[in-house]
N, C-alpha and C. Protein backbone atom coordinates (compact mmCIF):
# COMPACT_ATOMS: atom_id res chain seq x y z
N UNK A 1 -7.36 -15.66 4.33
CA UNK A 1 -7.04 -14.26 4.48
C UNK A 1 -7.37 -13.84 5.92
N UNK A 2 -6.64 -12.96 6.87
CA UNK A 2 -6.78 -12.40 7.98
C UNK A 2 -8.14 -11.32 7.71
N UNK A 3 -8.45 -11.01 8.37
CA UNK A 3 -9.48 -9.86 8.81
C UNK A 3 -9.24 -9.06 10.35
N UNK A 4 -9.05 -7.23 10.34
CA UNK A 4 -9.17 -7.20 11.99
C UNK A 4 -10.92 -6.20 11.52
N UNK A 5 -11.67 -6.32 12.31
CA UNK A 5 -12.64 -5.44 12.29
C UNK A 5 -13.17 -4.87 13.90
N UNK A 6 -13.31 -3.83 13.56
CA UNK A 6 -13.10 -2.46 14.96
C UNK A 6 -14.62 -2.76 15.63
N UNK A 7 -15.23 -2.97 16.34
CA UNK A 7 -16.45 -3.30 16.93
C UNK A 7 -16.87 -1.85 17.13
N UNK A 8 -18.21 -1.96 17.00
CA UNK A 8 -19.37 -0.72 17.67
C UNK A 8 -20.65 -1.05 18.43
N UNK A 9 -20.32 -0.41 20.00
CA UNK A 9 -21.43 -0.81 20.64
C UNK A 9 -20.78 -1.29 20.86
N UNK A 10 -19.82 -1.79 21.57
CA UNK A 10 -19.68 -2.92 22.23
C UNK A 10 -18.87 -2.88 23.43
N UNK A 11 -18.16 -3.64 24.22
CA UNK A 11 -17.43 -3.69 25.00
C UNK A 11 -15.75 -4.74 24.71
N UNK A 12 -16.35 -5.20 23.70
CA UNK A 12 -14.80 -5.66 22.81
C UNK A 12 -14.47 -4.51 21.94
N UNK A 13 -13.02 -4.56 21.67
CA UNK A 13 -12.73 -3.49 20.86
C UNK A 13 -12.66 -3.80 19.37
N UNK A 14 -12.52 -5.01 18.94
CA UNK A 14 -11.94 -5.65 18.02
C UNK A 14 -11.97 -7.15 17.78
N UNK A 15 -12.34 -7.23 16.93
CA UNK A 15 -13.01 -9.16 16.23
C UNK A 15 -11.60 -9.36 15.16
N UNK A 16 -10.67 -10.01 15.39
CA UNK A 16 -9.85 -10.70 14.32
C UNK A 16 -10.32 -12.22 13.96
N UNK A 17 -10.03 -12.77 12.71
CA UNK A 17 -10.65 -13.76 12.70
C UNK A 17 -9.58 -14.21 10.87
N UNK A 18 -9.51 -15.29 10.42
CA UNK A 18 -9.37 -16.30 9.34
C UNK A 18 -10.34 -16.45 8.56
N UNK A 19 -10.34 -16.21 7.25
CA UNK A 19 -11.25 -16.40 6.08
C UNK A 19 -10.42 -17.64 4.96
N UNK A 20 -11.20 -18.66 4.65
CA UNK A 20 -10.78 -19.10 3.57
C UNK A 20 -11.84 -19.55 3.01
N UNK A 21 -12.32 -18.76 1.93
CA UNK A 21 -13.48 -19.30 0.88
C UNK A 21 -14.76 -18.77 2.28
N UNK A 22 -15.68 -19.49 2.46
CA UNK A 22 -16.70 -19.35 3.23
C UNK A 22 -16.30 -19.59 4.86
N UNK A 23 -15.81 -20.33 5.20
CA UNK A 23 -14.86 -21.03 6.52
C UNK A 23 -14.28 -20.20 7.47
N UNK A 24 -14.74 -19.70 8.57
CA UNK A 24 -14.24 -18.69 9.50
C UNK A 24 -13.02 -19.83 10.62
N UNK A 25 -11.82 -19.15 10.94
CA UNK A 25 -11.10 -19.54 11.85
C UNK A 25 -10.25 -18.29 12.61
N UNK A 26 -10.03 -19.27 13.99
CA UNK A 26 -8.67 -17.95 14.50
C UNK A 26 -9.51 -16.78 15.21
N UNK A 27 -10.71 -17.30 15.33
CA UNK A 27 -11.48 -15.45 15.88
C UNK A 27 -10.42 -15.32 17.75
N UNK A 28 -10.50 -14.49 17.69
CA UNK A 28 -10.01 -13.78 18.77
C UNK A 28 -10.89 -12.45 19.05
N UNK A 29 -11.36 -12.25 20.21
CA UNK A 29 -11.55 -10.78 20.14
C UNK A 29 -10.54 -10.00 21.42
N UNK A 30 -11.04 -8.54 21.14
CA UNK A 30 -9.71 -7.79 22.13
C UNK A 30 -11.02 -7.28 23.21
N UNK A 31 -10.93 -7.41 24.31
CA UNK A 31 -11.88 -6.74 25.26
C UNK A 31 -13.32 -7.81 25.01
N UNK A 32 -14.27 -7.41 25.99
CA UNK A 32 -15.51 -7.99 25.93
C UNK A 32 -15.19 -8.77 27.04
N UNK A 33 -16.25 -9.78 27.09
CA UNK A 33 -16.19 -10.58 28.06
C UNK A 33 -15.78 -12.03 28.05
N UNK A 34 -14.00 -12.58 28.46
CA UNK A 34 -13.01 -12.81 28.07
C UNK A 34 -14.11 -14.43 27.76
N UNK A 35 -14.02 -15.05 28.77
CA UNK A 35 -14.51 -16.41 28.92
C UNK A 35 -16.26 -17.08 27.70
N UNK A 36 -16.87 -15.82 28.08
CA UNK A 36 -17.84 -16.00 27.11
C UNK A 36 -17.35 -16.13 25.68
N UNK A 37 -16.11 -14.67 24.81
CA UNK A 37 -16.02 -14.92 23.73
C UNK A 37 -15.04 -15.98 23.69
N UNK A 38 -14.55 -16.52 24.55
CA UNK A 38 -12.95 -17.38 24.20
C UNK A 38 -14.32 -18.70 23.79
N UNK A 39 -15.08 -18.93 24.33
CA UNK A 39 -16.13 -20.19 24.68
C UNK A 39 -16.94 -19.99 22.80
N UNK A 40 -17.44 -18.51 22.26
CA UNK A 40 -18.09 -18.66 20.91
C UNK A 40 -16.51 -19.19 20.23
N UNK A 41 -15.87 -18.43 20.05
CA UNK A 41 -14.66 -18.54 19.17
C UNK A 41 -14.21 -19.87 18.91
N UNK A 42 -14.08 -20.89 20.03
CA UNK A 42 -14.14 -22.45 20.23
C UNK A 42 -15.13 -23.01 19.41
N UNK A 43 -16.61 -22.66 19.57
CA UNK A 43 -17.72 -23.42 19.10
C UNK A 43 -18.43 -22.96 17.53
N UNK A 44 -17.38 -21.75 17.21
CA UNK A 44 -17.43 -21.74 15.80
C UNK A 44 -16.42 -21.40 15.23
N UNK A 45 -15.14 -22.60 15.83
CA UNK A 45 -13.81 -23.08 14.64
C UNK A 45 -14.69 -23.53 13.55
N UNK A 46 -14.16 -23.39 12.20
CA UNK A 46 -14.37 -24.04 11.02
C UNK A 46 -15.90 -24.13 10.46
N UNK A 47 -16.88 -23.18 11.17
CA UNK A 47 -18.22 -22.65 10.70
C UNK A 47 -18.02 -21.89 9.37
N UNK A 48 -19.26 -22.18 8.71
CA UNK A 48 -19.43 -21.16 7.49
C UNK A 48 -19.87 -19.82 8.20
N UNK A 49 -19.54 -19.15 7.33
CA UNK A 49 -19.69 -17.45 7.11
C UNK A 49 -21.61 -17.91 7.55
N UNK A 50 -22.45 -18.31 6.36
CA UNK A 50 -23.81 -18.34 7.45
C UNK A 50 -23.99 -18.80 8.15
N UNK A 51 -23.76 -19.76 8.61
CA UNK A 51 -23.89 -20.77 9.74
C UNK A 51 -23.87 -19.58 11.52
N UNK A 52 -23.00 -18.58 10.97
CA UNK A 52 -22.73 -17.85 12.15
C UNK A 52 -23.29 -16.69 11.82
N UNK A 53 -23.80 -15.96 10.45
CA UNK A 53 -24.88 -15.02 10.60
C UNK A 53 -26.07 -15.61 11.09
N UNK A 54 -26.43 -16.51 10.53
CA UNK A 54 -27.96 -17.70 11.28
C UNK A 54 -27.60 -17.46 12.58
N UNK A 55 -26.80 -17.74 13.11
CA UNK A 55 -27.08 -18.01 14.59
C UNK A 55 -26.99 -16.92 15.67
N UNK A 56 -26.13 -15.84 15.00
CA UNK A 56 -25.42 -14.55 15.83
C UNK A 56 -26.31 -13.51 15.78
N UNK A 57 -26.32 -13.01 14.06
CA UNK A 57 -27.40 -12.07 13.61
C UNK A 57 -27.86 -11.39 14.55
N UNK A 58 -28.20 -10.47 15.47
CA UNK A 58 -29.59 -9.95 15.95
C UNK A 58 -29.45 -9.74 17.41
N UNK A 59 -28.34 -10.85 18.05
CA UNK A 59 -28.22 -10.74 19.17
C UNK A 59 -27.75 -9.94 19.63
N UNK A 60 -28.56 -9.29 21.04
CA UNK A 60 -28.25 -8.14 21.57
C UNK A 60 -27.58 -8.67 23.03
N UNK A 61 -27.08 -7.33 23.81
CA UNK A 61 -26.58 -7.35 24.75
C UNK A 61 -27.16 -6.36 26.02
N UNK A 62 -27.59 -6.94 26.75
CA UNK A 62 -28.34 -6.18 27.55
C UNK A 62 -29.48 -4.82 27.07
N UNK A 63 -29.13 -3.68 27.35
CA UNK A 63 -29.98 -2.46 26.53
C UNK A 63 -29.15 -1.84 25.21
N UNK A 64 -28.06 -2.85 24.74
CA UNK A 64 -27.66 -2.26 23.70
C UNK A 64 -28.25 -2.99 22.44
N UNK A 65 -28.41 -2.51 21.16
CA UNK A 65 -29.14 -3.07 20.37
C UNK A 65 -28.09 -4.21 19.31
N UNK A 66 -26.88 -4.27 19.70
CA UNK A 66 -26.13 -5.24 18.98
C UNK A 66 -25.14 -5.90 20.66
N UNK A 67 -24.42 -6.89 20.03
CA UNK A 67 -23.45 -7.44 20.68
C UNK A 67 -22.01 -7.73 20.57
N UNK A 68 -21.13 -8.52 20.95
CA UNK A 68 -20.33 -8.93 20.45
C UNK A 68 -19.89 -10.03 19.58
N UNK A 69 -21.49 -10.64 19.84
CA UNK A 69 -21.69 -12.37 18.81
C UNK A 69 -22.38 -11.41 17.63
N UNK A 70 -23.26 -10.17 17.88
CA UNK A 70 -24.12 -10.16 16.67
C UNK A 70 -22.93 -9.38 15.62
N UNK A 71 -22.05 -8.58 16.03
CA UNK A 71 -20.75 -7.91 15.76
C UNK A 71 -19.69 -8.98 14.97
N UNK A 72 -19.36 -9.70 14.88
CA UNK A 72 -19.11 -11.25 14.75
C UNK A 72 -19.63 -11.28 13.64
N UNK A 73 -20.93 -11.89 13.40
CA UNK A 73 -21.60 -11.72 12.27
C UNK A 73 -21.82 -10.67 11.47
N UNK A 74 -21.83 -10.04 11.29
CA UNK A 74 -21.35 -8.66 10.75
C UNK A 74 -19.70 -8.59 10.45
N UNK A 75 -19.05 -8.70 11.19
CA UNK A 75 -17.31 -8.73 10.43
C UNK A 75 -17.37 -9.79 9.47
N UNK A 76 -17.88 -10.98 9.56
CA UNK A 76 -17.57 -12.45 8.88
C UNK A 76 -18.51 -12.05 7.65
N UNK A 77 -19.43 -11.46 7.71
CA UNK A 77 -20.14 -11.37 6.21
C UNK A 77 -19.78 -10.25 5.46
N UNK A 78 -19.15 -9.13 6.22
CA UNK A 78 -18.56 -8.31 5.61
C UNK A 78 -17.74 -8.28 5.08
N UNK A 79 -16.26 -9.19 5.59
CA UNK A 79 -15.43 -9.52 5.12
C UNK A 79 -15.76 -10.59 4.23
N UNK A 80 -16.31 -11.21 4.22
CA UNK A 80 -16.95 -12.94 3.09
C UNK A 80 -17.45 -11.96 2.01
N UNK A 81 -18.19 -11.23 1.80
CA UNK A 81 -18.52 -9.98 1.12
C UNK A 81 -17.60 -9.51 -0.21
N UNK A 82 -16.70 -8.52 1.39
CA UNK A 82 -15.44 -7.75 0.15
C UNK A 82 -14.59 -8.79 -0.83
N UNK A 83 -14.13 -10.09 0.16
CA UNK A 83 -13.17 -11.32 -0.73
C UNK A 83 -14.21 -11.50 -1.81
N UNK A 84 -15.20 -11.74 -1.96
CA UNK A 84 -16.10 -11.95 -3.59
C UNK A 84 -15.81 -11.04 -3.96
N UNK A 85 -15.72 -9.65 -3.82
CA UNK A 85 -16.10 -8.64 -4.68
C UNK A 85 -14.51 -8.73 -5.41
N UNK A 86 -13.45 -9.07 -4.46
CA UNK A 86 -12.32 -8.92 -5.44
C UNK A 86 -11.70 -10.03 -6.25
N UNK A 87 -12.29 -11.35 -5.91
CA UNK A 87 -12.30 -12.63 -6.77
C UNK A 87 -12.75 -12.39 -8.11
């Protein structure tokens, strides 16, 4: 299933990304900082949904209290989330 989710705090506007079962693919984001996210999006093709809250979770961005990796984690469990609730 597709996902787009709208970022806050951030300097990306927008996290799209691929859900199947637990399995994140396809992330793209719109804005942020191009090379850094093109570089996560690469290194978590075909990660589980935790695998990338474990690792993203928490991370901040300079004086802001979230990021665009911790934002990330947050769309992928949110969306991993709603697909249970309607299974």
């Amino acid at each position: 299933m597709h996902y787009e989710y709208k970022t806050r705090g951030t300097c990306s506007q927008e996290i799209s990304f691929d859900l199947d079962g637990d399995k994140v693919s396809n992330i793209k984001f719109v804005g942020g900082c191009n090379g850094n996210l093109k570089a996560i999006s690469k290194l978590l093709e075909g990660a589980s949904v935790d695998y990338i809250e474990e690792k993203l979770k928490g991370n901040t961005c300079g004086f802001r209290r979230t990021s665009c990796a911790d934002q990330l984690a947050i769309a992928v469990r949110q969306a991993y989330d709603e697909s249970r609730e309607k299974a």
